[in-house]
Protein backbone atom coordinates (compact mmCIF):
# COMPACT_ATOMS: atom_id res chain seq x y z
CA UNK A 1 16.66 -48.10 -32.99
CA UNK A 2 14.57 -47.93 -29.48
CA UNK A 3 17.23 -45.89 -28.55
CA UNK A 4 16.82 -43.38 -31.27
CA UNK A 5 12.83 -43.45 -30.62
CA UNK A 6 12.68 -42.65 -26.84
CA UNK A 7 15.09 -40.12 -27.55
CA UNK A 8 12.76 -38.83 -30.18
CA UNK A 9 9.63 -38.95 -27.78
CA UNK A 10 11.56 -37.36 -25.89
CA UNK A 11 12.36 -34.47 -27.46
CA UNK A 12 8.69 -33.91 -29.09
CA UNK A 13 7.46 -33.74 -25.21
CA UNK A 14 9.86 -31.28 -24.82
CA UNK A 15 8.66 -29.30 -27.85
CA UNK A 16 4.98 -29.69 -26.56
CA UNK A 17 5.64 -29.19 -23.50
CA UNK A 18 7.84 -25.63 -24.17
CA UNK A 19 4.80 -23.88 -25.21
CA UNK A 20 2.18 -24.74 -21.72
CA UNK A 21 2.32 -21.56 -19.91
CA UNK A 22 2.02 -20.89 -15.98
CA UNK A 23 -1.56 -19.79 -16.83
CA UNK A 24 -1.14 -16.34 -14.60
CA UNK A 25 -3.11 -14.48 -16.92
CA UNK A 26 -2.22 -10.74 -17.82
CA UNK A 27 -1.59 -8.13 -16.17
CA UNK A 28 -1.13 -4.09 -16.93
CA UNK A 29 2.69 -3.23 -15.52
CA UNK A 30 2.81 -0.51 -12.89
CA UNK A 31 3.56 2.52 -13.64
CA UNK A 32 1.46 6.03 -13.04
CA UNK A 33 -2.31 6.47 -13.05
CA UNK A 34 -2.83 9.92 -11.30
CA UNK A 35 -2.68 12.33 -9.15
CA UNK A 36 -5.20 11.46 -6.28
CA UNK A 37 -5.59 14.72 -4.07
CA UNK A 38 -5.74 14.47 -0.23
CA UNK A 39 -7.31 16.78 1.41
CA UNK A 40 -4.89 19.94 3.27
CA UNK A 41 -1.88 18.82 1.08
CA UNK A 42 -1.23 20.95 -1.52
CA UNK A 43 1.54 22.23 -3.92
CA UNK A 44 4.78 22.65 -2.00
CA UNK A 45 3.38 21.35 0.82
CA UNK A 46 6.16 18.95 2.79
CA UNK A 47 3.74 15.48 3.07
CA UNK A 48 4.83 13.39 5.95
CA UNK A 49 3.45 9.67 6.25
CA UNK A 50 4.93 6.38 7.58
CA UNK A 51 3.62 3.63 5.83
CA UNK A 52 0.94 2.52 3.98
CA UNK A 53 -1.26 -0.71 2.98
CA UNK A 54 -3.14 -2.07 1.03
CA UNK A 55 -6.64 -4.11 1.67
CA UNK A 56 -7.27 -6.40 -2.00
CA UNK A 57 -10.05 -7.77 -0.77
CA UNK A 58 -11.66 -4.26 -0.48
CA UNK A 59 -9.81 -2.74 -3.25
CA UNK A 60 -8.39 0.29 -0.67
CA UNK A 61 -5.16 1.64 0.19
CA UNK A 62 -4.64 2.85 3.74
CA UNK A 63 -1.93 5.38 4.46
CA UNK A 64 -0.57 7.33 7.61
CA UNK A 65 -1.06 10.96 7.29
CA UNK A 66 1.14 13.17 9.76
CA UNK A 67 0.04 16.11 8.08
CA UNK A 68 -3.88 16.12 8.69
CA UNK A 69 -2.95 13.64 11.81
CA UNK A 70 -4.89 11.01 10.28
CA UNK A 71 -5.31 7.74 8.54
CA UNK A 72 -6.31 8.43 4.44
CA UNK A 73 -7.91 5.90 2.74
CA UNK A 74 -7.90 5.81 -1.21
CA UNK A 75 -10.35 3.75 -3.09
CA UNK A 76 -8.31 1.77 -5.72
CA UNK A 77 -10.48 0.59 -8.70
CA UNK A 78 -11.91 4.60 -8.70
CA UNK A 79 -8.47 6.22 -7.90
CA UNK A 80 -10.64 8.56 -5.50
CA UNK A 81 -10.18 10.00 -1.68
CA UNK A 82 -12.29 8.39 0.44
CA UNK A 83 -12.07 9.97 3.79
CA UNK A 84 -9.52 10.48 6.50
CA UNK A 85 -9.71 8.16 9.59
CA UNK A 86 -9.09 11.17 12.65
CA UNK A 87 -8.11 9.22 16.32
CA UNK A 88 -5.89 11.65 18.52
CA UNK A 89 -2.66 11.45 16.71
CA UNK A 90 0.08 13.65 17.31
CA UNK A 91 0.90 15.05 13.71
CA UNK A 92 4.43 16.45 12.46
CA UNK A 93 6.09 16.94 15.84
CA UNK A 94 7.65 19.93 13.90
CA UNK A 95 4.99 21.76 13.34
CA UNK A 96 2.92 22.17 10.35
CA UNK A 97 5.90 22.33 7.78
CA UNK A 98 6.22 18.74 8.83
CA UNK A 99 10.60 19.84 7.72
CA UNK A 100 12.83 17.68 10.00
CA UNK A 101 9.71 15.33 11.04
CA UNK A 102 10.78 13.14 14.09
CA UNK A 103 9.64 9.14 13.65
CA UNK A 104 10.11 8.63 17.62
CA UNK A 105 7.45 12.00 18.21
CA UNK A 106 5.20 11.91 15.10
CA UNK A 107 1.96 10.05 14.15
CA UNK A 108 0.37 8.54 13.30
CA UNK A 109 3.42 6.27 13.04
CA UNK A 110 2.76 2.29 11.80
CA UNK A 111 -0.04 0.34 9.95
CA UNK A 112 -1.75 -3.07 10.26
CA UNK A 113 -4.43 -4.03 8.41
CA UNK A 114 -6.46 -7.21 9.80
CA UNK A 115 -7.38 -9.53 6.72
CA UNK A 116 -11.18 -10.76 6.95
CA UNK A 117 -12.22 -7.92 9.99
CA UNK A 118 -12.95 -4.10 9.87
CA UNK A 119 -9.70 -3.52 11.84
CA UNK A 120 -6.63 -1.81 11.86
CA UNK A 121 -3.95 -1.35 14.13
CA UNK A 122 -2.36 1.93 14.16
CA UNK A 123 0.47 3.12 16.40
CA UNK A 124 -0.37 6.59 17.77
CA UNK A 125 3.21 8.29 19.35
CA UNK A 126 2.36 10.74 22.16
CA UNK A 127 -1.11 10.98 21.42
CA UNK A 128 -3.75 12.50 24.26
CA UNK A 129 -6.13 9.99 23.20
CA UNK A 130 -4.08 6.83 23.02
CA UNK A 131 -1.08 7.79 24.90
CA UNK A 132 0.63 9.57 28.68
């Protein structure tokens, strides 16, 4: 009989138990928003970046930019363009076409955000500014 009734207890904490969640509240899948326009790229155009990141805390995404030679940043919760962050870098090494783009000559070419300071690291390849 005690066997039957721990086995019993048992299974009703299992059955209790089945329906607790992991409480991680709900979230929208990804999928498409928009179309967020950066400035100098257009239709047809061949857009070159590297890599991109993303900054929670400040709700932006940060992207590299060979096109316009700079560092776009997107503001999340308005899906809008903030502004391009300029520095010296060296663009499509191919020209403006950006066709054929070389990693080893192009920038700006890497991305590191630094969590709880205004900085970013951002590798600039054959750059005048940065660079021989």
């Amino acid at each position: 009989m005690i066997g039957y009734l721990a086995l019993g207890l048992a299974f009703l904490a299992s059955v209790i138990l089945s329906g607790c969640g992991g409480g991680g509240g709900f979230e929208l899948p990804a999928g498409f928003v928009k179309v967020i326009p950066v400035p100098g790229v257009t239709t047809g155009t061949n857009f070159s970046f590297d890599i991109s990141a993303v900054d929670g805390a400040k709700g932006r995404m940060y992207f590299t930019d060979r096109n316009n030679k700079s560092v776009d940043v997107i503001d999340i919760p308005t899906n809008t363009f903030l502004k391009q962050i300029t520095g010296g870098f060296a663009g499509c090494n191919t020209g403006p076409t950006c066709v054929g783009a070389n990693n080893d000559k192009s920038g700006p070419d890497g991305l590191n955000l630094i969590t709880g300071t205004t900085l970013s690291y951002v590798g600039a390849i054959q750059c005048s500014q940065f660079g021989p």
